[in-house]
PDB file of N, CA and C in Angstrom:
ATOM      1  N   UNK A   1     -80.155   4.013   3.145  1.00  0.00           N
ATOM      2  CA  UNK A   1     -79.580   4.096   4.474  1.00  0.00           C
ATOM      3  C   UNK A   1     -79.564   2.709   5.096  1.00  0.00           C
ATOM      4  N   UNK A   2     -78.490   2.176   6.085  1.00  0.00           N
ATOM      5  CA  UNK A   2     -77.979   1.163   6.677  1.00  0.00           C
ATOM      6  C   UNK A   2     -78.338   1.390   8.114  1.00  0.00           C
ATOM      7  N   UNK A   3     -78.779   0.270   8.670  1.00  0.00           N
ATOM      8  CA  UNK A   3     -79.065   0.451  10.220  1.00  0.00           C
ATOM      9  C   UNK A   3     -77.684  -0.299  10.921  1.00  0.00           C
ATOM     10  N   UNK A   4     -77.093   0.479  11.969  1.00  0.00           N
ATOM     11  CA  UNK A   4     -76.311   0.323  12.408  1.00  0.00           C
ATOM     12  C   UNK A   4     -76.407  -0.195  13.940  1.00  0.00           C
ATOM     13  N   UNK A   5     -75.716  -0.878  14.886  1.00  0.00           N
ATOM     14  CA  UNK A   5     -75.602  -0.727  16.192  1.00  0.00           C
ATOM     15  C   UNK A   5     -74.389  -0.064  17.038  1.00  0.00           C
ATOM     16  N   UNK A   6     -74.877   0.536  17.618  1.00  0.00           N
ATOM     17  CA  UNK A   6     -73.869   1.199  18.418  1.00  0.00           C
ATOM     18  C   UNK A   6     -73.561   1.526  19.975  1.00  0.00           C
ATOM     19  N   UNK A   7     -72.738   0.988  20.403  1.00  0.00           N
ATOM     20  CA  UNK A   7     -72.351   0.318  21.759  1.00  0.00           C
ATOM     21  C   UNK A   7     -71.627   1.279  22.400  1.00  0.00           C
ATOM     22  N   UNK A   8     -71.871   2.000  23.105  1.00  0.00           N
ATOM     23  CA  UNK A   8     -70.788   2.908  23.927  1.00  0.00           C
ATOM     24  C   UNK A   8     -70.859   3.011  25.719  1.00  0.00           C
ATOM     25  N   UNK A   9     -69.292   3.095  26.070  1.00  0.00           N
ATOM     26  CA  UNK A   9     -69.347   2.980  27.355  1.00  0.00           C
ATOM     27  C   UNK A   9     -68.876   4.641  27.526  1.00  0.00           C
ATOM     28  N   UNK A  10     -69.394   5.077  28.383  1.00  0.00           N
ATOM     29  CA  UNK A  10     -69.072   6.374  29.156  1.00  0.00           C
ATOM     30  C   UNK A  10     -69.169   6.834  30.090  1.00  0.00           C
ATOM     31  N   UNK A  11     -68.667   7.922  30.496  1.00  0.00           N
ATOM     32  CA  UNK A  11     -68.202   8.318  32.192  1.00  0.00           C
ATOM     33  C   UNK A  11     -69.105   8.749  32.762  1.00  0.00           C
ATOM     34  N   UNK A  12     -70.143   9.552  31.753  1.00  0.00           N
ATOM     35  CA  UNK A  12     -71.251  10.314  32.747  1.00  0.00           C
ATOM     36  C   UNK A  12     -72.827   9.829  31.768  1.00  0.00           C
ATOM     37  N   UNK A  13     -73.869  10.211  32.936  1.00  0.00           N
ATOM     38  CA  UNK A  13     -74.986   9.320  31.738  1.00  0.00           C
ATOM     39  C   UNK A  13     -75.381  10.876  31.065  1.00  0.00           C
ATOM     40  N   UNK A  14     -75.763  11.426  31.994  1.00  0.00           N
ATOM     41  CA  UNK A  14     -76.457  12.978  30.931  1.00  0.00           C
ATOM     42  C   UNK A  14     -75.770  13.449  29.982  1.00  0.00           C
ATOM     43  N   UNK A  15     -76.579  13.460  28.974  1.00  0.00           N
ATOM     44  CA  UNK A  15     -76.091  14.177  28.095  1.00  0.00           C
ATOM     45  C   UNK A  15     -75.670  13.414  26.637  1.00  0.00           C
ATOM     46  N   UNK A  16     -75.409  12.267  26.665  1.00  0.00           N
ATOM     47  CA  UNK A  16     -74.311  11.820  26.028  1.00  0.00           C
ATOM     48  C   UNK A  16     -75.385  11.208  24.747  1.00  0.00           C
ATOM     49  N   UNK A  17     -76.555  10.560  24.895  1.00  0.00           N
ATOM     50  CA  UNK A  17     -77.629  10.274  24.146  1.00  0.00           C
ATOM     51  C   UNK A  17     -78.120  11.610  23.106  1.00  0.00           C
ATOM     52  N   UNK A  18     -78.266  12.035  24.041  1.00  0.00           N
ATOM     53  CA  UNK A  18     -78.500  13.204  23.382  1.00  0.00           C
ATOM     54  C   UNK A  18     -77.709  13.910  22.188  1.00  0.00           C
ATOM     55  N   UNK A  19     -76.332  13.661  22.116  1.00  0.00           N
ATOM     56  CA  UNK A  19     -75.374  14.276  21.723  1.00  0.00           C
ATOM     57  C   UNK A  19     -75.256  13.499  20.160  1.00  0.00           C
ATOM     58  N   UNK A  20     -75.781  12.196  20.860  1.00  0.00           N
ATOM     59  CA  UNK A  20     -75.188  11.248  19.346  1.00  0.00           C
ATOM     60  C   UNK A  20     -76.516  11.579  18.619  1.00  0.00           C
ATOM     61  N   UNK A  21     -77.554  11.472  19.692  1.00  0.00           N
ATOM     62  CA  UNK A  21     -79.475  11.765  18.693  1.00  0.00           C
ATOM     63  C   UNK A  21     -78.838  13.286  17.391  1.00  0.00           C
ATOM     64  N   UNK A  22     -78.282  13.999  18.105  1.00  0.00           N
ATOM     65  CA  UNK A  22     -77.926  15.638  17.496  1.00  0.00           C
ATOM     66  C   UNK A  22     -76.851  14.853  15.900  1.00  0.00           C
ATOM     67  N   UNK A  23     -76.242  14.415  16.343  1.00  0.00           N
ATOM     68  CA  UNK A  23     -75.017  14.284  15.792  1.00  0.00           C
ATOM     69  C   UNK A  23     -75.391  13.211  14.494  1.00  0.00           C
ATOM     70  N   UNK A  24     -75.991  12.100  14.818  1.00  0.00           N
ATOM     71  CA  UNK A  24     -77.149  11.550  13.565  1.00  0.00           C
ATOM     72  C   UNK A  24     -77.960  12.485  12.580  1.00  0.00           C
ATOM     73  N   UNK A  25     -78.455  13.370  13.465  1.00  0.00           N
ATOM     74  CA  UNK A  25     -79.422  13.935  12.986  1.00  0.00           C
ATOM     75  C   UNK A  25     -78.084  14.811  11.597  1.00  0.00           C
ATOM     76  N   UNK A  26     -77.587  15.607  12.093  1.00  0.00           N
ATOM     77  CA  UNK A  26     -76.648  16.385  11.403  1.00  0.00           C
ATOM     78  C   UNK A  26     -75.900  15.712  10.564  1.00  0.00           C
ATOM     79  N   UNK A  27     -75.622  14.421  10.311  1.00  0.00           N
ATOM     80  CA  UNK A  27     -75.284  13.546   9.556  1.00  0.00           C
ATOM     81  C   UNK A  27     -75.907  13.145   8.194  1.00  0.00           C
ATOM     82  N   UNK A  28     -77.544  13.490   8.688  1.00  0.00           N
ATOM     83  CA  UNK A  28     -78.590  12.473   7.471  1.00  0.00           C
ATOM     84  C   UNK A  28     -79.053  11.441   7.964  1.00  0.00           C
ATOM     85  N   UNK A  29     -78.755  10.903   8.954  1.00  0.00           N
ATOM     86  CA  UNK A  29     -79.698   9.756   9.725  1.00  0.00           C
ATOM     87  C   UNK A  29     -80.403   9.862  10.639  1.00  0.00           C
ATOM     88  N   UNK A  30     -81.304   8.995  11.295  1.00  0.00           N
ATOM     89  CA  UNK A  30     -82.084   8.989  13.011  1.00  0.00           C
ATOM     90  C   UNK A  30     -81.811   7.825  13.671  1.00  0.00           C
ATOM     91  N   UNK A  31     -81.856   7.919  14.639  1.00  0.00           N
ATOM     92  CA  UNK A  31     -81.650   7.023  15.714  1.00  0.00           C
ATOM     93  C   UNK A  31     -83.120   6.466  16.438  1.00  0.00           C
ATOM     94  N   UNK A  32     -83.077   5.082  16.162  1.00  0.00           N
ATOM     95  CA  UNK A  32     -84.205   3.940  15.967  1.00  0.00           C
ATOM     96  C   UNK A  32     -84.213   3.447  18.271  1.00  0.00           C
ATOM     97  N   UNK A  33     -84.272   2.939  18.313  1.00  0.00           N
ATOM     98  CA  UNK A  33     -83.940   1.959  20.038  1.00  0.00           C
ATOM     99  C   UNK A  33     -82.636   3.095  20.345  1.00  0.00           C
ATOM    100  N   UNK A  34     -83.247   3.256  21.732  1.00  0.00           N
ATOM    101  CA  UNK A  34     -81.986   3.096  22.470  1.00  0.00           C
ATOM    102  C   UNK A  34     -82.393   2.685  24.211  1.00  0.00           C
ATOM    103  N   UNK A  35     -81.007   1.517  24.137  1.00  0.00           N
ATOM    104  CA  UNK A  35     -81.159   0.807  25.526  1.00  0.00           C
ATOM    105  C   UNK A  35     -80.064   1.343  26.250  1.00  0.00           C
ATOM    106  N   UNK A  36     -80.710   1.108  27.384  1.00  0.00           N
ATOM    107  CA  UNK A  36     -79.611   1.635  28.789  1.00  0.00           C
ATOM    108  C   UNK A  36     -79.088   0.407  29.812  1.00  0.00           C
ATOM    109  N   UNK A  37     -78.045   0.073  29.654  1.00  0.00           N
ATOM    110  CA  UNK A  37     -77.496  -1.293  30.135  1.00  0.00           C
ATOM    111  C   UNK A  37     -76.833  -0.811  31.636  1.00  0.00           C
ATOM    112  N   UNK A  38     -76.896   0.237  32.233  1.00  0.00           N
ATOM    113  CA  UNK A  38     -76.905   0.652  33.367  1.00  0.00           C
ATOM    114  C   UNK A  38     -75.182   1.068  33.850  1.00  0.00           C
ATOM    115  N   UNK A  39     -75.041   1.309  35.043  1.00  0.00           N
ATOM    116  CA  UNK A  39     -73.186   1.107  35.645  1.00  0.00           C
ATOM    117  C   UNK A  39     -73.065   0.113  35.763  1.00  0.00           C
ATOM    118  N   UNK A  40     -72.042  -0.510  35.388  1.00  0.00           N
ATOM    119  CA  UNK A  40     -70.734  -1.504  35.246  1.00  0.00           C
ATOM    120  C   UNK A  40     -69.997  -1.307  35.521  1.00  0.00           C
ATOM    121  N   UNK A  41     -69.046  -2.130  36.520  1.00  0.00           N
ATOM    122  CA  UNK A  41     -67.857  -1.973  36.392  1.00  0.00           C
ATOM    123  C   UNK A  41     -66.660  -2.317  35.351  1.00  0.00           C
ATOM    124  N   UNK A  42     -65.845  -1.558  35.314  1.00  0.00           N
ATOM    125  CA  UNK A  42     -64.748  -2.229  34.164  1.00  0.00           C
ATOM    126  C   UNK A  42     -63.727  -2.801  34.588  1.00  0.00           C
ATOM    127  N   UNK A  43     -63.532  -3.694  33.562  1.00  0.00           N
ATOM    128  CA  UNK A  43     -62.524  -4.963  33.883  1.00  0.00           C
ATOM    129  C   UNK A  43     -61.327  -4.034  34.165  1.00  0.00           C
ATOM    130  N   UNK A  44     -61.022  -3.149  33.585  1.00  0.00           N
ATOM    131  CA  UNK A  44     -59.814  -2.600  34.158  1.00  0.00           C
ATOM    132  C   UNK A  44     -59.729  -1.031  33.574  1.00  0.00           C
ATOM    133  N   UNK A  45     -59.069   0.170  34.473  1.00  0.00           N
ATOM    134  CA  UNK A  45     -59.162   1.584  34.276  1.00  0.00           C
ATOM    135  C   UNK A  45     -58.945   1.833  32.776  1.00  0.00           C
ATOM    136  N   UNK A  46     -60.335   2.718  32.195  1.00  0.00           N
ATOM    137  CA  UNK A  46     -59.793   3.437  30.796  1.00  0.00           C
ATOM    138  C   UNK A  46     -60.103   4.903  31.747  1.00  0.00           C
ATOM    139  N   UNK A  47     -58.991   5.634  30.992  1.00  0.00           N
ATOM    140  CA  UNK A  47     -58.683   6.908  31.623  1.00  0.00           C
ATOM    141  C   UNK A  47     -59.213   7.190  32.766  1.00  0.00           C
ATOM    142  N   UNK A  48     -58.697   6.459  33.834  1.00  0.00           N
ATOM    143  CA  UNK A  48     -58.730   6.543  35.402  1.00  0.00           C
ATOM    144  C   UNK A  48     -60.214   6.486  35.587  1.00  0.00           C
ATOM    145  N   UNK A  49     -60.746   5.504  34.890  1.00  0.00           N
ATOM    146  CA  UNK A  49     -62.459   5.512  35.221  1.00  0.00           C
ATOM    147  C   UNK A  49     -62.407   4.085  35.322  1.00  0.00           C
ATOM    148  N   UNK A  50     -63.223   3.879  36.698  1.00  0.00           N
ATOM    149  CA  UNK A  50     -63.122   2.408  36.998  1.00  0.00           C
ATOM    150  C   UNK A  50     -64.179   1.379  36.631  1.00  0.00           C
ATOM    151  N   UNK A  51     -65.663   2.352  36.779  1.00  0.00           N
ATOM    152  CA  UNK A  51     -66.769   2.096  35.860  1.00  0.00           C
ATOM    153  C   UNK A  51     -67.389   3.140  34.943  1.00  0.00           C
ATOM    154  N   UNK A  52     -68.866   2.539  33.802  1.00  0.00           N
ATOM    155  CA  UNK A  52     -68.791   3.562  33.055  1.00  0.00           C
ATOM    156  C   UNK A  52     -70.008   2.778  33.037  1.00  0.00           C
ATOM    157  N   UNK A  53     -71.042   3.468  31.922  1.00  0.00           N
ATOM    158  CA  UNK A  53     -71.925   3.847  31.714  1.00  0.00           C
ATOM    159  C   UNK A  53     -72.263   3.096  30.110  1.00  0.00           C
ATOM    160  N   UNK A  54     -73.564   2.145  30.045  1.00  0.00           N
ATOM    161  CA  UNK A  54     -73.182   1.061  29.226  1.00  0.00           C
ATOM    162  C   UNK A  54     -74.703   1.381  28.342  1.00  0.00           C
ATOM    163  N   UNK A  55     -74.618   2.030  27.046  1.00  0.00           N
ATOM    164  CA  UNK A  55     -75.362   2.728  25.917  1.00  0.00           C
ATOM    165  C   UNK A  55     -75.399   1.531  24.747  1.00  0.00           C
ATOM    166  N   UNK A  56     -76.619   0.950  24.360  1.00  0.00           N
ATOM    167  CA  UNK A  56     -76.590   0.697  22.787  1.00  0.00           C
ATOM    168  C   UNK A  56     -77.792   1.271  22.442  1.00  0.00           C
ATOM    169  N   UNK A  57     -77.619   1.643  21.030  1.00  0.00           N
ATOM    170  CA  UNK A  57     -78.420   2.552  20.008  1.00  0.00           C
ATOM    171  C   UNK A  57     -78.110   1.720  18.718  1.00  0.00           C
ATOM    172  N   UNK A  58     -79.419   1.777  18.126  1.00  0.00           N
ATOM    173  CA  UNK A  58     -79.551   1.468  16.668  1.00  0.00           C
ATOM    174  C   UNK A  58     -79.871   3.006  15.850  1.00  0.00           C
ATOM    175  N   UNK A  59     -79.353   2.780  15.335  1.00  0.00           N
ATOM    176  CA  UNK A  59     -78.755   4.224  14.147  1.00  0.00           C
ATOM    177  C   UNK A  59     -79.422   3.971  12.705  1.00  0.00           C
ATOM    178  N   UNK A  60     -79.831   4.962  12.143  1.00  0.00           N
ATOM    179  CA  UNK A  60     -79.669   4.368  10.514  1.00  0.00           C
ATOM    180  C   UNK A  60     -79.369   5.556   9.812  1.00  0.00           C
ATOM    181  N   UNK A  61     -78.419   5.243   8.963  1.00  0.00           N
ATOM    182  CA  UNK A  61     -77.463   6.220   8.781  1.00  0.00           C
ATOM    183  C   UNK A  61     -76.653   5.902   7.286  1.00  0.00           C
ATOM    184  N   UNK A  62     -76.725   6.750   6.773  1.00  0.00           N
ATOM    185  CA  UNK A  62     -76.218   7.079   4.989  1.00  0.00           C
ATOM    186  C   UNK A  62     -74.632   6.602   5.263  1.00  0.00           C
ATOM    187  N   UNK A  63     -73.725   5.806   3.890  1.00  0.00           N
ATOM    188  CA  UNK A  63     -72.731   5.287   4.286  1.00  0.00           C
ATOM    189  C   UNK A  63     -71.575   6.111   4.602  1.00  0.00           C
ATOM    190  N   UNK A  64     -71.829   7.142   3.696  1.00  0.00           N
ATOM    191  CA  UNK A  64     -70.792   7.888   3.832  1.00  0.00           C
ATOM    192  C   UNK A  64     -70.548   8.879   5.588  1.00  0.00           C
ATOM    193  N   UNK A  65     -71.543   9.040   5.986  1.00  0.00           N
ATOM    194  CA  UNK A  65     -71.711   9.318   7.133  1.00  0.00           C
ATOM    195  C   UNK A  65     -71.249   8.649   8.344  1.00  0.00           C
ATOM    196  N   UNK A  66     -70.690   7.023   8.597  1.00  0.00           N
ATOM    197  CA  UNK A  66     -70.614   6.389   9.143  1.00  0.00           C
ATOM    198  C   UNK A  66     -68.751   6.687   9.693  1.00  0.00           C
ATOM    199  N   UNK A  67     -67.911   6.951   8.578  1.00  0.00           N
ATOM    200  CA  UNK A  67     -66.635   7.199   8.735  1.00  0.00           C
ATOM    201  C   UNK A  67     -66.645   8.565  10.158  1.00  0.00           C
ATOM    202  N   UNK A  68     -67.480   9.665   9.590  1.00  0.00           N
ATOM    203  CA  UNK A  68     -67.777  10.816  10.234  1.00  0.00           C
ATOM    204  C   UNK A  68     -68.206  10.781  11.703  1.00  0.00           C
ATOM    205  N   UNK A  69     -69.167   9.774  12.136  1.00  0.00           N
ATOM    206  CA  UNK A  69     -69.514   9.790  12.815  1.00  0.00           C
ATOM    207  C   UNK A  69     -68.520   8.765  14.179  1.00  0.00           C
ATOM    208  N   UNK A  70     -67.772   7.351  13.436  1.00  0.00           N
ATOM    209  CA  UNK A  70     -66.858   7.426  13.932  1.00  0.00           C
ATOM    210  C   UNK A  70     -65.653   8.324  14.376  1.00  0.00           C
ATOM    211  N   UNK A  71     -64.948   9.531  13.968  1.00  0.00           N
ATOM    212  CA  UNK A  71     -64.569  10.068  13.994  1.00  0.00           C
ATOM    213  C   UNK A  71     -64.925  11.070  15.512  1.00  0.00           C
ATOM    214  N   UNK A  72     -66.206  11.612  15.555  1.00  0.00           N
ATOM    215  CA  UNK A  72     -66.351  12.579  15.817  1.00  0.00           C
ATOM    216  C   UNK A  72     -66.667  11.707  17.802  1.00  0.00           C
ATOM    217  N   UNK A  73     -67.144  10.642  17.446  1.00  0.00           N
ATOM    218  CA  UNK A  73     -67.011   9.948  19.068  1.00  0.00           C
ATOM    219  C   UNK A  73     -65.809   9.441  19.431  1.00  0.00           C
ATOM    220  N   UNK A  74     -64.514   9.155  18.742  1.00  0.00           N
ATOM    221  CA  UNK A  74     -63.248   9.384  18.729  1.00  0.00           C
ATOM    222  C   UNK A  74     -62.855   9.901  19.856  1.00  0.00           C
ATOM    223  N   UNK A  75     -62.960  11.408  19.411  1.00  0.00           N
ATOM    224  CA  UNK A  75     -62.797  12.914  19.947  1.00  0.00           C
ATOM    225  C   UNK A  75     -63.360  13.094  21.635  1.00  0.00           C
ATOM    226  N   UNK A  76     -64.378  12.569  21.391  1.00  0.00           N
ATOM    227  CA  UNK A  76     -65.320  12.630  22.865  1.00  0.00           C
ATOM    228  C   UNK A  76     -64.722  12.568  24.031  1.00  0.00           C
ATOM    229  N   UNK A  77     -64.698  13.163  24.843  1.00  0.00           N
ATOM    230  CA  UNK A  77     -64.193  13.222  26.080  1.00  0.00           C
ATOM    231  C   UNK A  77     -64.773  12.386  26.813  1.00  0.00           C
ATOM    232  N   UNK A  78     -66.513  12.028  27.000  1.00  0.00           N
ATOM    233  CA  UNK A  78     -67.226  11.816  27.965  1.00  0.00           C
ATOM    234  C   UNK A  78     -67.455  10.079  26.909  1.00  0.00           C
ATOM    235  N   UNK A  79     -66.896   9.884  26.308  1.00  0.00           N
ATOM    236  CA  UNK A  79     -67.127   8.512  25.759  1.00  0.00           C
ATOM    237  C   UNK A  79     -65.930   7.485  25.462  1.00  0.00           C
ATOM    238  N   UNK A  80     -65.883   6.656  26.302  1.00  0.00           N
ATOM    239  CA  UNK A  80     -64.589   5.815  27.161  1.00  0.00           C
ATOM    240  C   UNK A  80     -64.506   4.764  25.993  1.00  0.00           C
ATOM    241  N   UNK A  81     -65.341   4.058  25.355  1.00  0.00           N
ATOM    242  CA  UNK A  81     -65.373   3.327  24.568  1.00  0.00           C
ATOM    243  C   UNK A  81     -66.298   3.490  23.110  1.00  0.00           C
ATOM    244  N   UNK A  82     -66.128   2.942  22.287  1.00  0.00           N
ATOM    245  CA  UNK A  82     -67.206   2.585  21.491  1.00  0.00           C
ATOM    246  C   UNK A  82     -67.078   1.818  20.385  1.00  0.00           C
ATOM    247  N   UNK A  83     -68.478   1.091  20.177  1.00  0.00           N
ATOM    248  CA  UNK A  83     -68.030  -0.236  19.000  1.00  0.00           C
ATOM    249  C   UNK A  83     -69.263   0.045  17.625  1.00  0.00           C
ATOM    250  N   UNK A  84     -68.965   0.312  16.679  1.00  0.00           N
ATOM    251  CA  UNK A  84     -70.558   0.594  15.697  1.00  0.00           C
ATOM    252  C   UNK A  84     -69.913  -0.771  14.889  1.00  0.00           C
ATOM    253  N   UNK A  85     -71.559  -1.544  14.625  1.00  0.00           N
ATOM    254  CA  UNK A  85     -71.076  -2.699  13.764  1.00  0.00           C
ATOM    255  C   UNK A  85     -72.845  -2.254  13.092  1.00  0.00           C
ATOM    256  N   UNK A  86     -72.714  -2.911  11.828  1.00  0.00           N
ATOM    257  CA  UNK A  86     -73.621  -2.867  10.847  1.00  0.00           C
ATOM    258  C   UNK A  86     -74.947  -4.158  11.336  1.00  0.00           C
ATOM    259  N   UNK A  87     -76.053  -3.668  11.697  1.00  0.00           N
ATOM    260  CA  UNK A  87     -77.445  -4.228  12.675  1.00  0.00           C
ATOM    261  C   UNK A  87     -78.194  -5.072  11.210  1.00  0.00           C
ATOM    262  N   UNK A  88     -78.450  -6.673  11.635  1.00  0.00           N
ATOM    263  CA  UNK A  88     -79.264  -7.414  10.854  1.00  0.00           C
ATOM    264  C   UNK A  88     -80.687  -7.140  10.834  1.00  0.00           C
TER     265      UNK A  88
END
């Protein structure tokens, strides 16, 4: 397994940690740190949201799992952004 970082901005704070902790888990991986970078404003409206909600998590997570899990925060309603890059 590969430790990952993962950066997400979103609309609401509850809940959303939680969702990815579940969603690792159901994958084959766990989720190592997670920091809370607080409200921000955004440089400019993603889907009529002016600020959002600023998440990084270190992940470690089987490779094949990584496509999946992109995928499935894709989809997310309550998650405005997100960036996973592979953690030194």
């Amino acid at each position: 397994m590969r430790k990952y970082e993962l950066t997400i901005l979103a609309k609401a704070r509850e809940g959303v940690v939680e969702r990815i902790e579940k969603l690792a888990k159901t994958l084959g991986g766990s989720v190592g740190k997670i920091s809370e970078m607080g409200k921000k404003p955004l440089a400019y409206p993603i889907d009529k949201a002016g600020d959002a909600h600023f998440f990084n998590l270190i992940l470690e997570l089987p490779g094949k799992a990584v496509l999946e899990l992109k995928k499935k925060l894709a989809v997310d309603k309550e998650i405005l952004r997100h960036m996973l890059t592979e953690a030194k």
